[in-house]
C-alpha atoms as a PDB file:
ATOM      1  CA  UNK A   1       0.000   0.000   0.000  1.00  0.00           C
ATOM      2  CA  UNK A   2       0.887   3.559  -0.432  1.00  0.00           C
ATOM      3  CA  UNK A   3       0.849   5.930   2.108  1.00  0.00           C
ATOM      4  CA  UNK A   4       1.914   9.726   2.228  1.00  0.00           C
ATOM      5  CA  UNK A   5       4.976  11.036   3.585  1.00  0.00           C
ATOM      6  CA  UNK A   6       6.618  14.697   4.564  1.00  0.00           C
ATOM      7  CA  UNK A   7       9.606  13.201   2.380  1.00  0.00           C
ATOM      8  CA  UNK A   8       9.578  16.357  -0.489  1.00  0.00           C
ATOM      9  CA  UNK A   9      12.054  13.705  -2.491  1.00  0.00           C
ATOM     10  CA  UNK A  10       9.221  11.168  -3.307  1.00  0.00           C
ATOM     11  CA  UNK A  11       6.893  13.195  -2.954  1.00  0.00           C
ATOM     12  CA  UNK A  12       6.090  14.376  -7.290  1.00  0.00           C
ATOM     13  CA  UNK A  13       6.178  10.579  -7.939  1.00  0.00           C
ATOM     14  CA  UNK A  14       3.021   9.080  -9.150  1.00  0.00           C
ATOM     15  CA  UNK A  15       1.105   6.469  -7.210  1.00  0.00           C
ATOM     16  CA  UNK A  16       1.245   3.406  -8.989  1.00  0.00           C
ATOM     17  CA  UNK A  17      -1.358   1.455  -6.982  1.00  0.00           C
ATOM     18  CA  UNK A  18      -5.229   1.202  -7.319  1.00  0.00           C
ATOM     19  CA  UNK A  19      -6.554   1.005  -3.437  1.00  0.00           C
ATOM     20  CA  UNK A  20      -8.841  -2.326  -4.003  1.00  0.00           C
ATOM     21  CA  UNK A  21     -10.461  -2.254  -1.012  1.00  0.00           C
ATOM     22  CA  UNK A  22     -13.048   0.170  -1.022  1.00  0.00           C
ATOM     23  CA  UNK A  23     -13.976  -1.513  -4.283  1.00  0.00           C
ATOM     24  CA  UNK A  24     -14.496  -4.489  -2.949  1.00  0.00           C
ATOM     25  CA  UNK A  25     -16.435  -3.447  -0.448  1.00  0.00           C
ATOM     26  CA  UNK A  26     -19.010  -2.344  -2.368  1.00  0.00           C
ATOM     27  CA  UNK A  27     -18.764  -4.851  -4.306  1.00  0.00           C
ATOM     28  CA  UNK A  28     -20.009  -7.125  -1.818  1.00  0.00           C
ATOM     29  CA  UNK A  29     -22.615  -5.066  -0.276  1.00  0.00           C
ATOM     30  CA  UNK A  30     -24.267  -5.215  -3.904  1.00  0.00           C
ATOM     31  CA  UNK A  31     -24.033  -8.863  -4.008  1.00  0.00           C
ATOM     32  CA  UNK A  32     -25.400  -9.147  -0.196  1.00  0.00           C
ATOM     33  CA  UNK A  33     -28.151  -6.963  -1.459  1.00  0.00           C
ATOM     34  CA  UNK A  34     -29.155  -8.812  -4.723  1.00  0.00           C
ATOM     35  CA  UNK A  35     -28.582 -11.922  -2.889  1.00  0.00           C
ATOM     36  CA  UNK A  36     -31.922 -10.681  -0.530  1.00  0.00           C
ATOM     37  CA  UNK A  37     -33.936  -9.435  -2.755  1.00  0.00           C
ATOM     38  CA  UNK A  38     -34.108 -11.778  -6.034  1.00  0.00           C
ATOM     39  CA  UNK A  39     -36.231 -14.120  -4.179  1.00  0.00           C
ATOM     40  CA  UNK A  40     -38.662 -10.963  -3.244  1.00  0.00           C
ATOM     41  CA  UNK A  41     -39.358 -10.722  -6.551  1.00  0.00           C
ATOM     42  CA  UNK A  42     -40.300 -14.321  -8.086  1.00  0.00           C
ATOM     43  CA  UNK A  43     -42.553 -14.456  -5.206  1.00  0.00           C
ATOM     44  CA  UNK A  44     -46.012 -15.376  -6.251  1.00  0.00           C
ATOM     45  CA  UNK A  45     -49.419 -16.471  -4.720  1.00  0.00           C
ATOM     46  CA  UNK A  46     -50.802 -19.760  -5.641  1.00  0.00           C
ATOM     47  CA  UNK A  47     -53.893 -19.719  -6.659  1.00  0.00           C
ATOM     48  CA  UNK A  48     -56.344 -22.051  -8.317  1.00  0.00           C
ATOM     49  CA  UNK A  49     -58.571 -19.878 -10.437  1.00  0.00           C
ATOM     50  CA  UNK A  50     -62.361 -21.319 -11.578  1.00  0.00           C
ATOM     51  CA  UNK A  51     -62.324 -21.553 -15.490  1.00  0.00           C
ATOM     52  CA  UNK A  52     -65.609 -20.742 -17.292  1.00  0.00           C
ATOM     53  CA  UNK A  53     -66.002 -19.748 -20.991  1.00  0.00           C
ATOM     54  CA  UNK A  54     -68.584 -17.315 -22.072  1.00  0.00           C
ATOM     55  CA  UNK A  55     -69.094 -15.561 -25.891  1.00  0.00           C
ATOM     56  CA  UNK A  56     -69.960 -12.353 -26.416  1.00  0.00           C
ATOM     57  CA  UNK A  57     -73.589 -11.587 -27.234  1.00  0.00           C
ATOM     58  CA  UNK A  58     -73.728  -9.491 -30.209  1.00  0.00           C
ATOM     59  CA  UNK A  59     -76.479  -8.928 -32.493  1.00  0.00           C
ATOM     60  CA  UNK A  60     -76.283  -9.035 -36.025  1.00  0.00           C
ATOM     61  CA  UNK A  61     -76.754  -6.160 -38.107  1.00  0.00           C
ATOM     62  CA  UNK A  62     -79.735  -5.787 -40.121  1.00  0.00           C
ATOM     63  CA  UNK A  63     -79.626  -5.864 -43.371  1.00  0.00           C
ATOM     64  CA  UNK A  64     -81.650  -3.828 -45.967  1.00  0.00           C
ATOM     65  CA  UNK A  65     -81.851  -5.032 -49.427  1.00  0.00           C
ATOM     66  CA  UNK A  66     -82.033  -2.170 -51.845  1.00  0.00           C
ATOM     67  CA  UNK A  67     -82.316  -2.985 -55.277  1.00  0.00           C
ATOM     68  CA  UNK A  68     -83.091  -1.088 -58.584  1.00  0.00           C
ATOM     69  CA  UNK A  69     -84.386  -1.900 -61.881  1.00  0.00           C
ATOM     70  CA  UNK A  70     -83.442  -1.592 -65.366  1.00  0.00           C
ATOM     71  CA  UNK A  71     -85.850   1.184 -65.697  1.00  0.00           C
ATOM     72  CA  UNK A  72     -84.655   2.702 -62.366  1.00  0.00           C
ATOM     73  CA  UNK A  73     -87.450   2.296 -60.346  1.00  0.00           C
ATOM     74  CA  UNK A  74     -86.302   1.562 -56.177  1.00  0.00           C
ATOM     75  CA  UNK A  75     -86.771  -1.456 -53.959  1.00  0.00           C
ATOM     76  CA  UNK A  76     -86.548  -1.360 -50.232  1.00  0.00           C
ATOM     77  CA  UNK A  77     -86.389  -4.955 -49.950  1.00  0.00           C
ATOM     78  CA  UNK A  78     -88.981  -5.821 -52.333  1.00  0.00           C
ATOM     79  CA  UNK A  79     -91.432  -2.848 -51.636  1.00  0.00           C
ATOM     80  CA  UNK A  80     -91.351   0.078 -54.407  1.00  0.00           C
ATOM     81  CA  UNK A  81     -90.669   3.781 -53.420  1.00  0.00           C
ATOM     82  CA  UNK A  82     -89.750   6.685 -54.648  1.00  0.00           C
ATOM     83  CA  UNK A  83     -86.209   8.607 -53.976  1.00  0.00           C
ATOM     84  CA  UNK A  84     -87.383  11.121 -51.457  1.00  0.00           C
ATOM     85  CA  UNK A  85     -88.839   8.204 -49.611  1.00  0.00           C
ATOM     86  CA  UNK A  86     -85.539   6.004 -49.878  1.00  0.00           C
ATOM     87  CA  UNK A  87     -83.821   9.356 -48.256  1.00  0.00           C
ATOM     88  CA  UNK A  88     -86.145   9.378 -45.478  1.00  0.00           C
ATOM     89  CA  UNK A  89     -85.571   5.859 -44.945  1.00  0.00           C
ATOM     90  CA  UNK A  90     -82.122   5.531 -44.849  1.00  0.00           C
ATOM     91  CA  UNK A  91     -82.289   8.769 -42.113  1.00  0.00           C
ATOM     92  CA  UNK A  92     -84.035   6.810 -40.223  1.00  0.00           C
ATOM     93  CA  UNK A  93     -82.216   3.864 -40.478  1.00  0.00           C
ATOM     94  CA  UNK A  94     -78.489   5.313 -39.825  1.00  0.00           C
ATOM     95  CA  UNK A  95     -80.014   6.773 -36.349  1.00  0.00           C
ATOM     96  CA  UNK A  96     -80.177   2.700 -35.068  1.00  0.00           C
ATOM     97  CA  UNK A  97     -77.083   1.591 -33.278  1.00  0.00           C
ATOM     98  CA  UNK A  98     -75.362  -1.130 -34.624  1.00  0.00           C
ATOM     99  CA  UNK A  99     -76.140   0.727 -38.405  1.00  0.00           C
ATOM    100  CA  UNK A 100     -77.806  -1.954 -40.478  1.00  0.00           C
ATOM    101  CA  UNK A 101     -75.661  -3.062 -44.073  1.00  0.00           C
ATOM    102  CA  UNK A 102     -77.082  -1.825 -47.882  1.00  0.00           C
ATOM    103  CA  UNK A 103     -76.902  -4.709 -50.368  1.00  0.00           C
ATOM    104  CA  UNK A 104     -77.345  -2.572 -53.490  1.00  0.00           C
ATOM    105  CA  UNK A 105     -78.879  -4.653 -56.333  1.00  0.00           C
ATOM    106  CA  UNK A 106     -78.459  -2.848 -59.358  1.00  0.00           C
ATOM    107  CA  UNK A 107     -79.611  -3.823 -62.862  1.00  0.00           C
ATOM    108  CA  UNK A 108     -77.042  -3.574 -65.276  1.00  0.00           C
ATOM    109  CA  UNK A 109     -78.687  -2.026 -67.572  1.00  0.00           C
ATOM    110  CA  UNK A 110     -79.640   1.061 -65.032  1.00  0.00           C
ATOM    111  CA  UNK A 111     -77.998   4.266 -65.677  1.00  0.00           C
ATOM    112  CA  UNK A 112     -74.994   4.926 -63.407  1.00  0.00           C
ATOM    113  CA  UNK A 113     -76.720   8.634 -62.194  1.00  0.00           C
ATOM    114  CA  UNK A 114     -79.756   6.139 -60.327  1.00  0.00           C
ATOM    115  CA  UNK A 115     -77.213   4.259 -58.607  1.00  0.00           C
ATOM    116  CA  UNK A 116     -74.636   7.454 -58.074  1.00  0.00           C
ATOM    117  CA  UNK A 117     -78.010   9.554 -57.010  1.00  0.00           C
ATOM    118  CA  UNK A 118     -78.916   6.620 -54.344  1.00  0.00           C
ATOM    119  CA  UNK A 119     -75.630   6.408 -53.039  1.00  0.00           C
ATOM    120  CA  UNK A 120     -75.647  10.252 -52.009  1.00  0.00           C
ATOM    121  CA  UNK A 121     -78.818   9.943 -50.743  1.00  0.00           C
ATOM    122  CA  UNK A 122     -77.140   7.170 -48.773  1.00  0.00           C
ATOM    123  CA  UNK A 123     -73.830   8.400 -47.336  1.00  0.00           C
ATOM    124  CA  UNK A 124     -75.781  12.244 -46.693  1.00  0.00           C
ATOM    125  CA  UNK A 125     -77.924   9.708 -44.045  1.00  0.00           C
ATOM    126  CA  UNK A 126     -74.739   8.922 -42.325  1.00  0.00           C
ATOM    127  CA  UNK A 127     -74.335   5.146 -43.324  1.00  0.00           C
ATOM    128  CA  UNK A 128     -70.922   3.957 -43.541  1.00  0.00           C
ATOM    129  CA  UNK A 129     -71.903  -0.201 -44.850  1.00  0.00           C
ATOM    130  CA  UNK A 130     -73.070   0.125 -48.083  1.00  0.00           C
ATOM    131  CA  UNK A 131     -72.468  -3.574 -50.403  1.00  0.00           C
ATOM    132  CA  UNK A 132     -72.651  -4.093 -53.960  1.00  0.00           C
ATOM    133  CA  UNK A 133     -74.624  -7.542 -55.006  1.00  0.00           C
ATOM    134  CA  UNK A 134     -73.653  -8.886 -58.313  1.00  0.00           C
ATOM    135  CA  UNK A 135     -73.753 -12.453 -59.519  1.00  0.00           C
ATOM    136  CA  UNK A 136     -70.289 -14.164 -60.722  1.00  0.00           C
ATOM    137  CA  UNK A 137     -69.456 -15.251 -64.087  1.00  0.00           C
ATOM    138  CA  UNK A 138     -70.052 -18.659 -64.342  1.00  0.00           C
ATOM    139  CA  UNK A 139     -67.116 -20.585 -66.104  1.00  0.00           C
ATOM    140  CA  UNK A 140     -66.708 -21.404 -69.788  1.00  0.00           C
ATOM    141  CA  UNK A 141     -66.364 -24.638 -70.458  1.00  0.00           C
END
């Protein structure tokens, strides 16, 4: 170990010795204090816990069919109406909570300002779940 003297001769030469000790020291206070609490923290309760499944209970949207002709005449599933009535309609309908889904039917021979026109009518009512219908292709053999 190094210790100081009143020598002046020695007394500009470096140290050339790291004083361990008070490393070590806290070194092992560390250790004694990890030591105590690791097992503080994996402690858990055992417990048994009573299993029981459940679903949730959610209604299905309604659906409204809403179809339109080749001539453009409106179908709220199957019953004929006119355009201001279809607007009133679909007001209503976008008040309910869960909003019900559109399947739009559309002939294809109806001009696209019928089906653009219903549409508006349809998103200025607030509903968001509007569904195109069509039929696929069937394959050529």
């Amino acid at each position: 170990m190094a210790f100081a003297s009143f020598d002046s001769k020695s007394a500009s030469a470096p140290v050339a010795e790291i004083n361990m000790v008070p490393l070590i020291d806290v070194m092992l206070v560390l250790l004694v204090i990890f030591i105590i609490t690791a097992p503080l923290l994996t402690h858990a309760v055992k417990l048994e816990l009573p299993q029981a499944s459940s679903s949730v209970d959610v209604a299905p949207p309604a659906k409204i069919e809403f179809a339109i002709d080749a001539q453009g005449t409106l179908f709220w599933n199957g019953e004929r109406l006119t355009r201001a009535e279809a607007a009133r309609r679909f007001a209503a309908e976008s008040a309910k909570q869960p909003q019900p889904e559109v399947h739009l039917r559309a002939d294809q021979d109806v001009a696209y300002r019928v089906v653009a026109q219903t549409l508006a009518d349809a998103s200025k009512a607030g509903l968001t779940k509007v569904g195109f219908v069509s039929t696929p292709e069937s394959a050529a053999p």
